[in-house]
N, C-alpha and C. Protein backbone atom coordinates (compact mmCIF):
# COMPACT_ATOMS: atom_id res chain seq x y z
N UNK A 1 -94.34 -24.48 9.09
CA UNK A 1 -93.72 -24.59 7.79
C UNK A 1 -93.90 -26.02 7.27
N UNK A 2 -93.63 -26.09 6.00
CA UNK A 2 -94.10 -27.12 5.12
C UNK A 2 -92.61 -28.29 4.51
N UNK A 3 -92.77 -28.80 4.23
CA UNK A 3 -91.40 -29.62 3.52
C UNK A 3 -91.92 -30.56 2.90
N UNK A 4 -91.61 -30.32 1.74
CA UNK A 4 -92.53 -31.60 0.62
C UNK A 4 -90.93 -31.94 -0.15
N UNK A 5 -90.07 -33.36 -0.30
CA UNK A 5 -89.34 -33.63 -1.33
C UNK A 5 -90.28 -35.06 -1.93
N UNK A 6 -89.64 -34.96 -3.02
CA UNK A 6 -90.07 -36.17 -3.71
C UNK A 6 -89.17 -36.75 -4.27
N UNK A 7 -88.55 -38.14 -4.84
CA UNK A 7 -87.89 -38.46 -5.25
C UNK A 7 -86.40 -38.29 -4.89
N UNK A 8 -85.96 -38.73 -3.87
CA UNK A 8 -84.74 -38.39 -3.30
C UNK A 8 -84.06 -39.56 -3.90
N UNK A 9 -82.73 -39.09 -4.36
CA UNK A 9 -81.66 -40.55 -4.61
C UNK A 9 -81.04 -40.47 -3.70
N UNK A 10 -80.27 -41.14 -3.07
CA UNK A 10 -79.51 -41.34 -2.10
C UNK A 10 -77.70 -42.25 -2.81
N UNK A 11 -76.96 -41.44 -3.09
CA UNK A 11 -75.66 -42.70 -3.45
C UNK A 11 -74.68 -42.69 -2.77
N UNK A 12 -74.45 -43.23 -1.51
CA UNK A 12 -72.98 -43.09 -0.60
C UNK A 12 -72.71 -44.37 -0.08
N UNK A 13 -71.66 -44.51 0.79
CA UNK A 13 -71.21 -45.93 1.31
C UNK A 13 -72.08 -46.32 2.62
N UNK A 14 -72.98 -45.51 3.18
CA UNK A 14 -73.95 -46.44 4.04
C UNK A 14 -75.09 -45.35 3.86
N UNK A 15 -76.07 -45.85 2.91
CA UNK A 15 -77.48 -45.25 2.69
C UNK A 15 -78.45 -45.26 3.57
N UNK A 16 -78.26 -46.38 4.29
CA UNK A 16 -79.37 -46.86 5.02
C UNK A 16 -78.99 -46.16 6.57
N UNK A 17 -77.86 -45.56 7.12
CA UNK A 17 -77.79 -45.25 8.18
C UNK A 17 -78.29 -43.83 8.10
N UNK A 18 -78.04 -43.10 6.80
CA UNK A 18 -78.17 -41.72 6.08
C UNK A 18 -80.31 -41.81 6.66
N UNK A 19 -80.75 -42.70 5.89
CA UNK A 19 -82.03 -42.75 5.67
C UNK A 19 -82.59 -42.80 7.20
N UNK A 20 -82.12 -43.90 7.98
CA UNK A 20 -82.33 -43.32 9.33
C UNK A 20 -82.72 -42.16 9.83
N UNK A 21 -81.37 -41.70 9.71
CA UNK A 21 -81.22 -40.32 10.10
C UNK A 21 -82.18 -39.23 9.68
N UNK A 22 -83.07 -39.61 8.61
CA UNK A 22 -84.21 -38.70 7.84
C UNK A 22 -84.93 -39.21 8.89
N UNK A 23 -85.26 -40.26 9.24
CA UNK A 23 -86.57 -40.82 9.79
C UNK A 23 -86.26 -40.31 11.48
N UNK A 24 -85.57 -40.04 12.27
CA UNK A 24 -85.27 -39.46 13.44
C UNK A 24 -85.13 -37.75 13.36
N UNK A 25 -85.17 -38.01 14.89
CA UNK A 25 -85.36 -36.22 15.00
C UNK A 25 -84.24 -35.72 15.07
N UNK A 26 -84.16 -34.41 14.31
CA UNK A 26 -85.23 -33.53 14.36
C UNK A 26 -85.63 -33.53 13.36
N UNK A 27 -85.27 -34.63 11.88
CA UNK A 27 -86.61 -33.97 10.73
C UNK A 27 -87.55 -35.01 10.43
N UNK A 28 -87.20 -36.01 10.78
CA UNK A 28 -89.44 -36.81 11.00
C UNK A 28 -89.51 -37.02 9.82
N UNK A 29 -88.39 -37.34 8.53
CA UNK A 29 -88.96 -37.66 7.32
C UNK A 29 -89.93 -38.80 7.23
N UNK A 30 -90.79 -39.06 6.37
CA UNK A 30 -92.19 -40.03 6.06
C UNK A 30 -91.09 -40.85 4.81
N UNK A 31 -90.17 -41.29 5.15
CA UNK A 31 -89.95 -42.22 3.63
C UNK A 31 -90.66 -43.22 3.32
N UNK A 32 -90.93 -43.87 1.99
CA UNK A 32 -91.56 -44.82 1.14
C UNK A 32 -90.87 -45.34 0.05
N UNK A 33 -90.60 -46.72 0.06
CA UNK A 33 -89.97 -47.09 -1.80
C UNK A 33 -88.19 -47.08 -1.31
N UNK A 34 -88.46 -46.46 0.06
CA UNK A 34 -86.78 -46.70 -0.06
C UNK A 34 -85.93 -48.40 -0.18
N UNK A 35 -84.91 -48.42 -1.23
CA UNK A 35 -83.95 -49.40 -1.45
C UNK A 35 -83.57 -49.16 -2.78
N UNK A 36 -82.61 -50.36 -2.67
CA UNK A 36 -81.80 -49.85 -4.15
C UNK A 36 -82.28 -49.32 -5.61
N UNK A 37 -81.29 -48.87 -6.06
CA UNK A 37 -82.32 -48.13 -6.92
C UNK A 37 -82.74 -48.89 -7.82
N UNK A 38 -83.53 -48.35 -9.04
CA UNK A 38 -83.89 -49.30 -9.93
C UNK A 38 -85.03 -48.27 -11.19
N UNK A 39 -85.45 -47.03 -10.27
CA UNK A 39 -86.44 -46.42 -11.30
C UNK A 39 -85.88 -45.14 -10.39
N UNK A 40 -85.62 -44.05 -11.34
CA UNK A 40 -86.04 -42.56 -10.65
C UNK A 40 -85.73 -41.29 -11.75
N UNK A 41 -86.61 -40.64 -11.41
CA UNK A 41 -86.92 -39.54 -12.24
C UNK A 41 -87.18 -39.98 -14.18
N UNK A 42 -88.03 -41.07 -14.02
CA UNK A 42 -88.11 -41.74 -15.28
C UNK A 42 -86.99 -42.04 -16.27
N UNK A 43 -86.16 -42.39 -15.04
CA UNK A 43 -84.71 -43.65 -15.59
C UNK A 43 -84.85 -44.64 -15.37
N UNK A 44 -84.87 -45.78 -15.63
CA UNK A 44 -84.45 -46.85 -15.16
C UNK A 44 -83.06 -46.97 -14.66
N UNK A 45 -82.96 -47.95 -13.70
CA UNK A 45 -81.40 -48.24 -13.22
C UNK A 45 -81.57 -49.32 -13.09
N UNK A 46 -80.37 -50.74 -13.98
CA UNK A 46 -79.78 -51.50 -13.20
C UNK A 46 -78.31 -51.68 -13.22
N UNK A 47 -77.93 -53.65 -12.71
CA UNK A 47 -76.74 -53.70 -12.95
C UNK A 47 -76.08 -54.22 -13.39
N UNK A 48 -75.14 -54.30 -14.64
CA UNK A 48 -75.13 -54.91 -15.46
C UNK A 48 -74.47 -56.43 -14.99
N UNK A 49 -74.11 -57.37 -15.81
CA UNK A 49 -73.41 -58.81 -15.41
C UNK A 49 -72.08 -58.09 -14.72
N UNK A 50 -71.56 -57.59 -15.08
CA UNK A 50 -70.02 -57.17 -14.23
C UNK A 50 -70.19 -56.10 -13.22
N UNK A 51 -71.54 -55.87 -12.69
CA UNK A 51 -71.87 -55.10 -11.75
C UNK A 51 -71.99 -53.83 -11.54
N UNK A 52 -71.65 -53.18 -12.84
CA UNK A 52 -72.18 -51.63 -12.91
C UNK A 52 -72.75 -50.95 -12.94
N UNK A 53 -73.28 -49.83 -12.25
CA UNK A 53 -73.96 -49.44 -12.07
C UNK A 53 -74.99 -48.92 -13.97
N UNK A 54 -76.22 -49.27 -14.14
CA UNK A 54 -76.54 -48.85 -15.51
C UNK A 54 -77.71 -47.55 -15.31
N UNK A 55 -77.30 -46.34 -16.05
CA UNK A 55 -78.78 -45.37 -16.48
C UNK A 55 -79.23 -45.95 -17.74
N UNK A 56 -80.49 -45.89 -17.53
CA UNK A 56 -81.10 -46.37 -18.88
C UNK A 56 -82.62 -45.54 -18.99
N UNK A 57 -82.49 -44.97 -19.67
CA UNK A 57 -83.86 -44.62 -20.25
C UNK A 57 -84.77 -45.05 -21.24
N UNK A 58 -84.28 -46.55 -21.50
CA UNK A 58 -85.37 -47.63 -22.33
C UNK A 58 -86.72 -47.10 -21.98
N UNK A 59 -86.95 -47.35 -20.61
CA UNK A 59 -88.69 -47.27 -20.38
C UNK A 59 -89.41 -45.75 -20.68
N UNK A 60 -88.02 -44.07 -20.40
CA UNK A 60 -88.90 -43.57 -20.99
C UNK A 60 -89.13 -42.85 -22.77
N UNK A 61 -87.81 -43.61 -23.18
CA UNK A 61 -88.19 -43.98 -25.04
C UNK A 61 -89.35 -44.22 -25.72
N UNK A 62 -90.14 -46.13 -24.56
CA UNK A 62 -90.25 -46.85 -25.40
C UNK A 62 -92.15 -45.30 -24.81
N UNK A 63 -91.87 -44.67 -23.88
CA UNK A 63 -93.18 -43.97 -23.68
C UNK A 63 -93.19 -43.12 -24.38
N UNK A 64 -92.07 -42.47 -25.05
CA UNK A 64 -92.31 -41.48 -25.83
C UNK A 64 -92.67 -41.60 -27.32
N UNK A 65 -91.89 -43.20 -27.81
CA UNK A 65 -92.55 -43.46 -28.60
C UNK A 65 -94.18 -43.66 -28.98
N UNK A 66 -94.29 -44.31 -27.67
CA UNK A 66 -96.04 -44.49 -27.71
C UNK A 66 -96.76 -43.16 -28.41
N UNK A 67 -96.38 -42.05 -27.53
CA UNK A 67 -96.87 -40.55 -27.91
C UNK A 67 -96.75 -40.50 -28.96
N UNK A 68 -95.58 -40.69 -29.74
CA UNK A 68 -95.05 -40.08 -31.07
C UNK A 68 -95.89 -40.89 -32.09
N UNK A 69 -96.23 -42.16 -31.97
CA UNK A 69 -97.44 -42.85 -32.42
C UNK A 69 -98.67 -42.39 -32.53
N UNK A 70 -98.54 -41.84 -31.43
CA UNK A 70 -100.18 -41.53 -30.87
C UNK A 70 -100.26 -39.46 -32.39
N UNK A 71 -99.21 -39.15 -31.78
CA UNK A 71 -99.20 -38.12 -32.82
C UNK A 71 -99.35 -38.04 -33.82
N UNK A 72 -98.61 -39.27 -34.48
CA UNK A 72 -98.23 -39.01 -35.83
C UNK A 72 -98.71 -39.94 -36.99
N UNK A 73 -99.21 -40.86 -35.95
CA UNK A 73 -99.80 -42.26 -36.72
C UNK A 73 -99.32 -43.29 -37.03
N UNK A 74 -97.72 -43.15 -36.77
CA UNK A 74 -96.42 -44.63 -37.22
C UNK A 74 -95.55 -44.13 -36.42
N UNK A 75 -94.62 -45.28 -36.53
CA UNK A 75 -93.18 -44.93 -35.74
C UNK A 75 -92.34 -44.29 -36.59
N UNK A 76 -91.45 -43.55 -35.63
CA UNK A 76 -90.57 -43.02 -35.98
C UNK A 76 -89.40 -43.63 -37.26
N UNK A 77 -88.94 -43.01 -38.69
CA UNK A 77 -88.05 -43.42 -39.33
C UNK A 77 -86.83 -43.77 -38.95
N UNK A 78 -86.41 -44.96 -38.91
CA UNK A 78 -84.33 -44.69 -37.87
C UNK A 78 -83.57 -44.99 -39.01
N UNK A 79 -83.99 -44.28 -40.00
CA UNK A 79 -82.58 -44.44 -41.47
C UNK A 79 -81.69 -43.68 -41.00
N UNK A 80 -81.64 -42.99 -40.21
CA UNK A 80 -80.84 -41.45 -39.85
C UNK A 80 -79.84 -42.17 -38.77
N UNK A 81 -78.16 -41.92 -39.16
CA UNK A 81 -77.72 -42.14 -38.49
C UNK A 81 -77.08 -40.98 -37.53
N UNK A 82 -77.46 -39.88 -37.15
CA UNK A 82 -77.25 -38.76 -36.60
C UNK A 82 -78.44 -38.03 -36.29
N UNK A 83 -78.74 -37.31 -35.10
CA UNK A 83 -79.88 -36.53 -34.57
C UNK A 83 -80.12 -35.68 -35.94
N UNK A 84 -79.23 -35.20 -36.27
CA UNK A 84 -79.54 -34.01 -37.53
C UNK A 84 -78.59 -34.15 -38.24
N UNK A 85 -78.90 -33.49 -39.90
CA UNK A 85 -77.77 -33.89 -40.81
C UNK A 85 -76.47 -33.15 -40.82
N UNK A 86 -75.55 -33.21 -41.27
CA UNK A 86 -74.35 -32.39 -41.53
C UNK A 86 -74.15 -31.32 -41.28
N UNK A 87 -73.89 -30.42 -41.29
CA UNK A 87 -74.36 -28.97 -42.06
C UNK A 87 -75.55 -28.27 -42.18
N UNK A 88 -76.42 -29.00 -41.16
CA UNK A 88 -77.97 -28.55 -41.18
C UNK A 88 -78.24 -26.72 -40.63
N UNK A 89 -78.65 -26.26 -40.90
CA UNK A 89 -79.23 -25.16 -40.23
C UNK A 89 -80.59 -24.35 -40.23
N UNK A 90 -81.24 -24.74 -39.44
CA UNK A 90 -82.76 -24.64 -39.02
C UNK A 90 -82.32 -23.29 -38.72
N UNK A 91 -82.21 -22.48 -38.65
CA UNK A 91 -82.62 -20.96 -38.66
C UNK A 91 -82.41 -20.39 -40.12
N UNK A 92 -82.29 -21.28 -41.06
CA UNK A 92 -82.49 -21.32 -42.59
C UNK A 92 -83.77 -21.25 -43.11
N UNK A 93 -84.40 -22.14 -42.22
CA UNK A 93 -85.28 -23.02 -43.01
C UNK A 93 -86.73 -21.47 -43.56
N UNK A 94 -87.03 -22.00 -44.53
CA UNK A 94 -88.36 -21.23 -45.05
C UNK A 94 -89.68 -22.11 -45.20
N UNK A 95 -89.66 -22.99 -44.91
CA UNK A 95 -90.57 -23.78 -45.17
C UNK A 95 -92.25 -23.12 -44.17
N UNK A 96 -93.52 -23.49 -44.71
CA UNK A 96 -94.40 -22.84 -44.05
C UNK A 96 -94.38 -22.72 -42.23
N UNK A 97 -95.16 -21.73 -42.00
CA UNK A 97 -95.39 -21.98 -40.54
C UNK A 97 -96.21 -23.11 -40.30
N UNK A 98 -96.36 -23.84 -38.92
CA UNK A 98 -97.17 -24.79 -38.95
C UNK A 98 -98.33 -24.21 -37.93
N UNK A 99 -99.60 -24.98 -38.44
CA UNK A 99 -101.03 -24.53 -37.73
C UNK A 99 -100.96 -24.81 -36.26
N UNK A 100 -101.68 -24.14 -35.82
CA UNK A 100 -101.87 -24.66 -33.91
C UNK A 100 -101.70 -25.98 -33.25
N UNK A 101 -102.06 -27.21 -34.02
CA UNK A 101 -101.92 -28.33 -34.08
C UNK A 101 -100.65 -28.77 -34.07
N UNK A 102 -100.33 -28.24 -35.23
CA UNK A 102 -98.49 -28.81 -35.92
C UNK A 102 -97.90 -27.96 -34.75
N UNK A 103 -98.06 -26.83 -33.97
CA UNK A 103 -97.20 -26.21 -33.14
C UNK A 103 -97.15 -26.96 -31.57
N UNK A 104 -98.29 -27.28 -31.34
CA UNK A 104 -98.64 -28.20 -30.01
C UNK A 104 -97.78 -29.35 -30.23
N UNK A 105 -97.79 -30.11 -31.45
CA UNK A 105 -96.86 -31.04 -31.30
C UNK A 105 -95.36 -31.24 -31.31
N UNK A 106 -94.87 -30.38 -31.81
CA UNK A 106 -93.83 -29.48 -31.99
C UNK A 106 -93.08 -29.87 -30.45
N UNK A 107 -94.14 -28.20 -29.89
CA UNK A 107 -93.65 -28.19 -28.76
C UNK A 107 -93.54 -29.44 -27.76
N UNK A 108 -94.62 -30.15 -27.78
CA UNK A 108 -94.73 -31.42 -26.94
C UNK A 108 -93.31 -32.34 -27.23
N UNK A 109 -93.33 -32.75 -28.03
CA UNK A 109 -92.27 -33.18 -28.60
C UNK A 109 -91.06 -33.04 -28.46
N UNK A 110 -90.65 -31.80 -28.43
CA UNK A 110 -89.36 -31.07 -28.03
C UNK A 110 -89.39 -30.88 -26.77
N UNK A 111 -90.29 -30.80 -25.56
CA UNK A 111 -90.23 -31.10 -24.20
C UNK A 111 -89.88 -32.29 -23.88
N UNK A 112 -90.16 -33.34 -24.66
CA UNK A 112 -89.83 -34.93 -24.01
C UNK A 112 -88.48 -34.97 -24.41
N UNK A 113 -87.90 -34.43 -25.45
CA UNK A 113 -86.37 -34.72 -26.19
C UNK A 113 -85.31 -33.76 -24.55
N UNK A 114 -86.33 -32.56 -24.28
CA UNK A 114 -85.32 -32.17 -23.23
C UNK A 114 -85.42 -32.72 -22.17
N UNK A 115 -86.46 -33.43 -21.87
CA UNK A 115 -86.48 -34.26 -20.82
C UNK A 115 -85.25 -35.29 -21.21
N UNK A 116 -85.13 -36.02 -21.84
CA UNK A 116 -84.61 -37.23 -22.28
C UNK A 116 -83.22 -37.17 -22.49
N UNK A 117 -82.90 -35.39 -22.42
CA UNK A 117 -81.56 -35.42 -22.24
C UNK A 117 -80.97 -35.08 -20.47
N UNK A 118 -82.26 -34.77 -19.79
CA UNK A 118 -81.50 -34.63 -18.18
C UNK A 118 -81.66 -35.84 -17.85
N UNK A 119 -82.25 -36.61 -18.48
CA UNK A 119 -82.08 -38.27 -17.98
C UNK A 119 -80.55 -39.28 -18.79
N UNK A 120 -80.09 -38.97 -19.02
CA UNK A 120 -78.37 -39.08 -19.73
C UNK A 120 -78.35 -39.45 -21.24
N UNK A 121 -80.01 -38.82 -22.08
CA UNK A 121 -79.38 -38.88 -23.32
C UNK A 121 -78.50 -37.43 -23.89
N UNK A 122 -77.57 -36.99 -23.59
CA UNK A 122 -76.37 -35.99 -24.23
C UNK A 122 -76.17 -36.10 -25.27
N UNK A 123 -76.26 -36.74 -26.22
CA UNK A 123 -75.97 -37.05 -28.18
C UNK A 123 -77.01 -36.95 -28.32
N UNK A 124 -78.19 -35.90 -27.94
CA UNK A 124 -78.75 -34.83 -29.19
C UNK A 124 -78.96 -33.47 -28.24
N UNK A 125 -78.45 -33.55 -27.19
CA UNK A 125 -78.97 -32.06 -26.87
C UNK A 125 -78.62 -30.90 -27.83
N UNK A 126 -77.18 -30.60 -28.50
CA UNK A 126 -76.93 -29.62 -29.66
C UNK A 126 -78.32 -29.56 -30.45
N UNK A 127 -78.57 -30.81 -30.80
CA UNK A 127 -79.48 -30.61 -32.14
C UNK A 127 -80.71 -30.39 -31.47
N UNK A 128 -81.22 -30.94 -30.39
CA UNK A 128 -82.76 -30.05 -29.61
C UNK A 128 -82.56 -29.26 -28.98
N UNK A 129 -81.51 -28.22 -28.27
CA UNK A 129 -81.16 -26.51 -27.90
C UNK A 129 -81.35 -26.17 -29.45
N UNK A 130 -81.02 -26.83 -30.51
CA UNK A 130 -81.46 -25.94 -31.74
C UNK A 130 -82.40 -25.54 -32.16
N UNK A 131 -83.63 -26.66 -31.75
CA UNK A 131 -84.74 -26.84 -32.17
C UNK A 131 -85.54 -25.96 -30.96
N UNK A 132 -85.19 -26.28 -30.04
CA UNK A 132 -85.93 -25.58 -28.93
C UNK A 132 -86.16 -24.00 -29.05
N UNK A 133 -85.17 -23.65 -29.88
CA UNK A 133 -85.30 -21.96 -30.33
C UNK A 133 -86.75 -21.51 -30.93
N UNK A 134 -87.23 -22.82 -31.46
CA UNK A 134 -88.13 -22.44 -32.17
C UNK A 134 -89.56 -22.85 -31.58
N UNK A 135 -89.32 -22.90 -30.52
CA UNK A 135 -90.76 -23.49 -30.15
C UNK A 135 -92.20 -22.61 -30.20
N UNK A 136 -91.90 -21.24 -30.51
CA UNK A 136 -92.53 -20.14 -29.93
C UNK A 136 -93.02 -19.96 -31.63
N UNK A 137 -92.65 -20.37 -32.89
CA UNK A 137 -93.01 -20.27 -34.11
C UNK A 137 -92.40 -21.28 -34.66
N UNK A 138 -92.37 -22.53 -34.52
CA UNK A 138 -92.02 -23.68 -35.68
C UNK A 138 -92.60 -23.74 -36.84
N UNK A 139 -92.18 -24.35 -37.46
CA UNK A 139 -91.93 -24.38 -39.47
C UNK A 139 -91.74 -25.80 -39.65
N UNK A 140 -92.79 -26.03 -40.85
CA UNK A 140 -92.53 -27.57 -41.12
C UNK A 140 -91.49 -28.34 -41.17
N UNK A 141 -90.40 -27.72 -41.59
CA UNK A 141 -88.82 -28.19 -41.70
C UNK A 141 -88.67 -28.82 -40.21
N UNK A 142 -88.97 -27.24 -39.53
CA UNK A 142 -88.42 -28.14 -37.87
C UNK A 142 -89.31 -29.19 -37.25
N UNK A 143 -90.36 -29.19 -37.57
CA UNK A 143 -91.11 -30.56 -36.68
C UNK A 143 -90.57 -31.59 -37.90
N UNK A 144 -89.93 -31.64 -38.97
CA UNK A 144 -89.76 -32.59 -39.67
C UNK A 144 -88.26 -33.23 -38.85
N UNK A 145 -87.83 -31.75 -38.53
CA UNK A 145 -86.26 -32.48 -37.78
C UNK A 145 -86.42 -33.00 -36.67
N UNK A 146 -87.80 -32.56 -35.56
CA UNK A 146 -87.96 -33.42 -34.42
C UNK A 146 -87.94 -34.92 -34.46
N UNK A 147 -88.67 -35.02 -35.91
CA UNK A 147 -89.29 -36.34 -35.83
C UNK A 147 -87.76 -37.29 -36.57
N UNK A 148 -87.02 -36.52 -37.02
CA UNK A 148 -85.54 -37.23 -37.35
C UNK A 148 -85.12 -37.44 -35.69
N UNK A 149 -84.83 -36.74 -34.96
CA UNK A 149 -84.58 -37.11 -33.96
C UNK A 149 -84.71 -38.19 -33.36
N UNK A 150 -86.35 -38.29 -33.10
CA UNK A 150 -87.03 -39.43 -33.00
C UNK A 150 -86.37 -40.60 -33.03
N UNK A 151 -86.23 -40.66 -34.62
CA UNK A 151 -86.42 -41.70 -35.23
C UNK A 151 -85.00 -42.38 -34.79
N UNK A 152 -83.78 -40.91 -34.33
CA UNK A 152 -82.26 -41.31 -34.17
C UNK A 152 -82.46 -41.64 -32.40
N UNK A 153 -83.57 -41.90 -31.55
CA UNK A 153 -83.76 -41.82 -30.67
C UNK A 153 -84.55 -43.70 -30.30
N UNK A 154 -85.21 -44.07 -31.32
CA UNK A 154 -85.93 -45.12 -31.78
C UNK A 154 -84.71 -45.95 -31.73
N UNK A 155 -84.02 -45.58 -32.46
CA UNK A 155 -82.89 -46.50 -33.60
C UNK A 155 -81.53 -46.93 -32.04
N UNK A 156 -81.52 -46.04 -31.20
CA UNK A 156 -80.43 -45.88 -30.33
C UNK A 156 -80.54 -46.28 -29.04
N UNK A 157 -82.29 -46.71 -29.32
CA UNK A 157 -82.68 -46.78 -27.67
C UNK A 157 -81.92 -47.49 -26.60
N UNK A 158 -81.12 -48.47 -26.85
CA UNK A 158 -80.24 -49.35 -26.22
C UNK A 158 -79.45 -48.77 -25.34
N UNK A 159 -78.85 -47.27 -25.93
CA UNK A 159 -77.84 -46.30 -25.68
C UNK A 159 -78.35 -46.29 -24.08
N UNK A 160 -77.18 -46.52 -23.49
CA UNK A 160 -77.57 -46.07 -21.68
C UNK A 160 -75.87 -45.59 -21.07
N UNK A 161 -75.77 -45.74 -20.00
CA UNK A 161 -74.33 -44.55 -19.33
C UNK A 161 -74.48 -45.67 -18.26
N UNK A 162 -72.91 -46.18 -17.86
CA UNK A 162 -72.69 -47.35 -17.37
C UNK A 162 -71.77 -46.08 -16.43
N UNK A 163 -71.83 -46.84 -14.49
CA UNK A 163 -70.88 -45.82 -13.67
C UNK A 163 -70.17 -47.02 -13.27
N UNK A 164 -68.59 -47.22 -13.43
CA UNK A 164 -67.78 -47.70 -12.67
C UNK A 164 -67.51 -47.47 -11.76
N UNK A 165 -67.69 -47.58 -10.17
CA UNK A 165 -67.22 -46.90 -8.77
C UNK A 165 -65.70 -47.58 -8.53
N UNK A 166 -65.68 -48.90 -9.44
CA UNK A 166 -64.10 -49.23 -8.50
C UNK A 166 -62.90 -48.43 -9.36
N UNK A 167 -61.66 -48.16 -8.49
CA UNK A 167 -60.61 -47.96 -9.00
C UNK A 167 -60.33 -48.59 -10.58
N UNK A 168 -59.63 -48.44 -11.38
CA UNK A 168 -59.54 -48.47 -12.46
C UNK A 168 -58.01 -49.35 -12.32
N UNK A 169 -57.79 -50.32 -12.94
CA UNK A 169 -56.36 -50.71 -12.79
C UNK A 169 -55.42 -50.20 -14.22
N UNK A 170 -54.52 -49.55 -13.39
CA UNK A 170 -53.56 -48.75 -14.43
C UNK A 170 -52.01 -49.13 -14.49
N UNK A 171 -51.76 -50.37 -13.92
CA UNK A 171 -50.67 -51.36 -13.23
C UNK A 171 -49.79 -51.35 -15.23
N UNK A 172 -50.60 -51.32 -16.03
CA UNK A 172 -50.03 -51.62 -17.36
C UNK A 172 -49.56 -50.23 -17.98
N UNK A 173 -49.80 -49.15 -17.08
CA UNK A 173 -49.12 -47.89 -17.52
C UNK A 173 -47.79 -47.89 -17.11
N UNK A 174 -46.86 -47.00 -17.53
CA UNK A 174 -45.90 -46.73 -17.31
C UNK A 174 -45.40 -45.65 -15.69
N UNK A 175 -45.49 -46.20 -14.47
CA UNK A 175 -45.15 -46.01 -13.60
C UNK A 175 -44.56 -44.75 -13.26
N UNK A 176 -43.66 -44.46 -13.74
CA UNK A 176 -42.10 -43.71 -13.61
C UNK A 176 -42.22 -42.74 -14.38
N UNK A 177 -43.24 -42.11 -15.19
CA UNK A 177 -43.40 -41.15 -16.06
C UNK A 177 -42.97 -39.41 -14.46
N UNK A 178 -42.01 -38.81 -15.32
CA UNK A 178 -41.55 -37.68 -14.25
C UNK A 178 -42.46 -37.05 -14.81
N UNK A 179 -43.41 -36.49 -13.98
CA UNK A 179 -43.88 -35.45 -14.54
C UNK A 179 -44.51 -34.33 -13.31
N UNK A 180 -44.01 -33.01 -13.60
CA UNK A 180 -44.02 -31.71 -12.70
C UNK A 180 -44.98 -30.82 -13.39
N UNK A 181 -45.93 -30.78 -12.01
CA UNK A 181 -47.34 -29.68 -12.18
C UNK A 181 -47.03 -28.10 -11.71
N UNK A 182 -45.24 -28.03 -11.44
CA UNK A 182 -45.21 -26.79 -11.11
C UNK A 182 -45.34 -25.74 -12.00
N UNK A 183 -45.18 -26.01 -12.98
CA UNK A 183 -45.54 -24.42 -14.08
C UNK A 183 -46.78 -25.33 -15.20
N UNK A 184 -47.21 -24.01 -15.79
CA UNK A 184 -48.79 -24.68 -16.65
C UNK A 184 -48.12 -23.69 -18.07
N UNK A 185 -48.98 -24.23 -18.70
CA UNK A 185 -48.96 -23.40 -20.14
C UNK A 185 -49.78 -22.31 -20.10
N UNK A 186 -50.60 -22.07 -19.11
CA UNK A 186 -51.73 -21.32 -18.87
C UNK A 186 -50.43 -20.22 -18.04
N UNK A 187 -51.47 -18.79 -18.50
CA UNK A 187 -50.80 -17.33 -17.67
C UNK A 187 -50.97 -17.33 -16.32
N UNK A 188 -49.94 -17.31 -15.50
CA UNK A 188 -49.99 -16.96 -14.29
C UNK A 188 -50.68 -15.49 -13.61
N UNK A 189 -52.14 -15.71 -12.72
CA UNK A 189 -52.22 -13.88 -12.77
C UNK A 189 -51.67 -14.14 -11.01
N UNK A 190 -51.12 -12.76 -10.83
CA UNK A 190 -50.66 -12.63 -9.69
C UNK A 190 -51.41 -11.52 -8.85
């Protein structure tokens, strides 16, 4: 039998005894690249001045921009302060179908946006699960909204997800609050 992983993260209070333990028997792991983190699954990670842990997907933005260049001929517009407008609804839209070309990019396009949300951008997945409906017949309207995306993607790149591991100090709350978890507002089933 075979065992291929790639890209393993490792996050606990002793990594390195864990990693050992790959490299001894009985499983003979081949590790490489192991130590702190810093790149995985086309995130960046560091840590910030007060030591937190940072996701950042700067590096794979500034690649998708490249593409979106490479597609479209300029960068993305960032007048848009939201993935999509108000009240938008793309299963409205009538605008033409787009040619084989306009659909390849489409789709390409809308693969990197779902990529870009399992890497911790979450403030546009709504608006690309919307778009993603359409990958199978897009319409000028919708590659027009990819490229709003974009552009709210351009404009935001900074945006990253900071993990605090220490306790939180809550010494300035109110202590003494009585409060009983024995009954819920929720129906009891029996």
């Amino acid at each position: 039998s075979a065992t291929c992983v790639d890209d393993l993260c490792v996050v606990m209070k002793e990594p390195k005894q864990f990693l050992t333990q790959l490299q001894s028997e009985p499983y003979n792991f081949k590790l490489k690249g192991s130590g702190p983190l810093n790149f995985h699954l086309g995130c960046g990670f560091r840590r910030d001045p007060d030591n937190k842990l940072v996701m950042d997907p700067g590096n794979c933005i500034d690649k998708m921009m490249t593409s979106y260049e490479q597609m479209f001929g300029a960068k993305p517009k960032t007048s848009c302060q939201s993935p999509l407008e108000a009240n938008d609804h793309p299963e409205m839209d009538t605008t033409e179908f787009l040619d084989e070309d306009g659909m390849q990019k489409h789709q390409s396009a809308t693969g990197s946006l779902q990529w870009l949300i399992s890497i911790g951008r979450w403030d546009i997945m709504t608006s690309v699960m919307s778009l993603s409906g359409f990958r199978a017949q897009p319409r000028i309207g919708h590659l027009n909204r990819v490229k709003r995306i974009y552009g709210y993607i351009y404009k935001t790149r900074h945006y990253c997800i900071k993990f605090r591991t220490s306790k939180p100090d809550l010494s300035h709350l109110n202590n003494k609050l009585d409060v009983s978890w024995d009954s819920s507002v929720y129906e009891t089933i029996n």
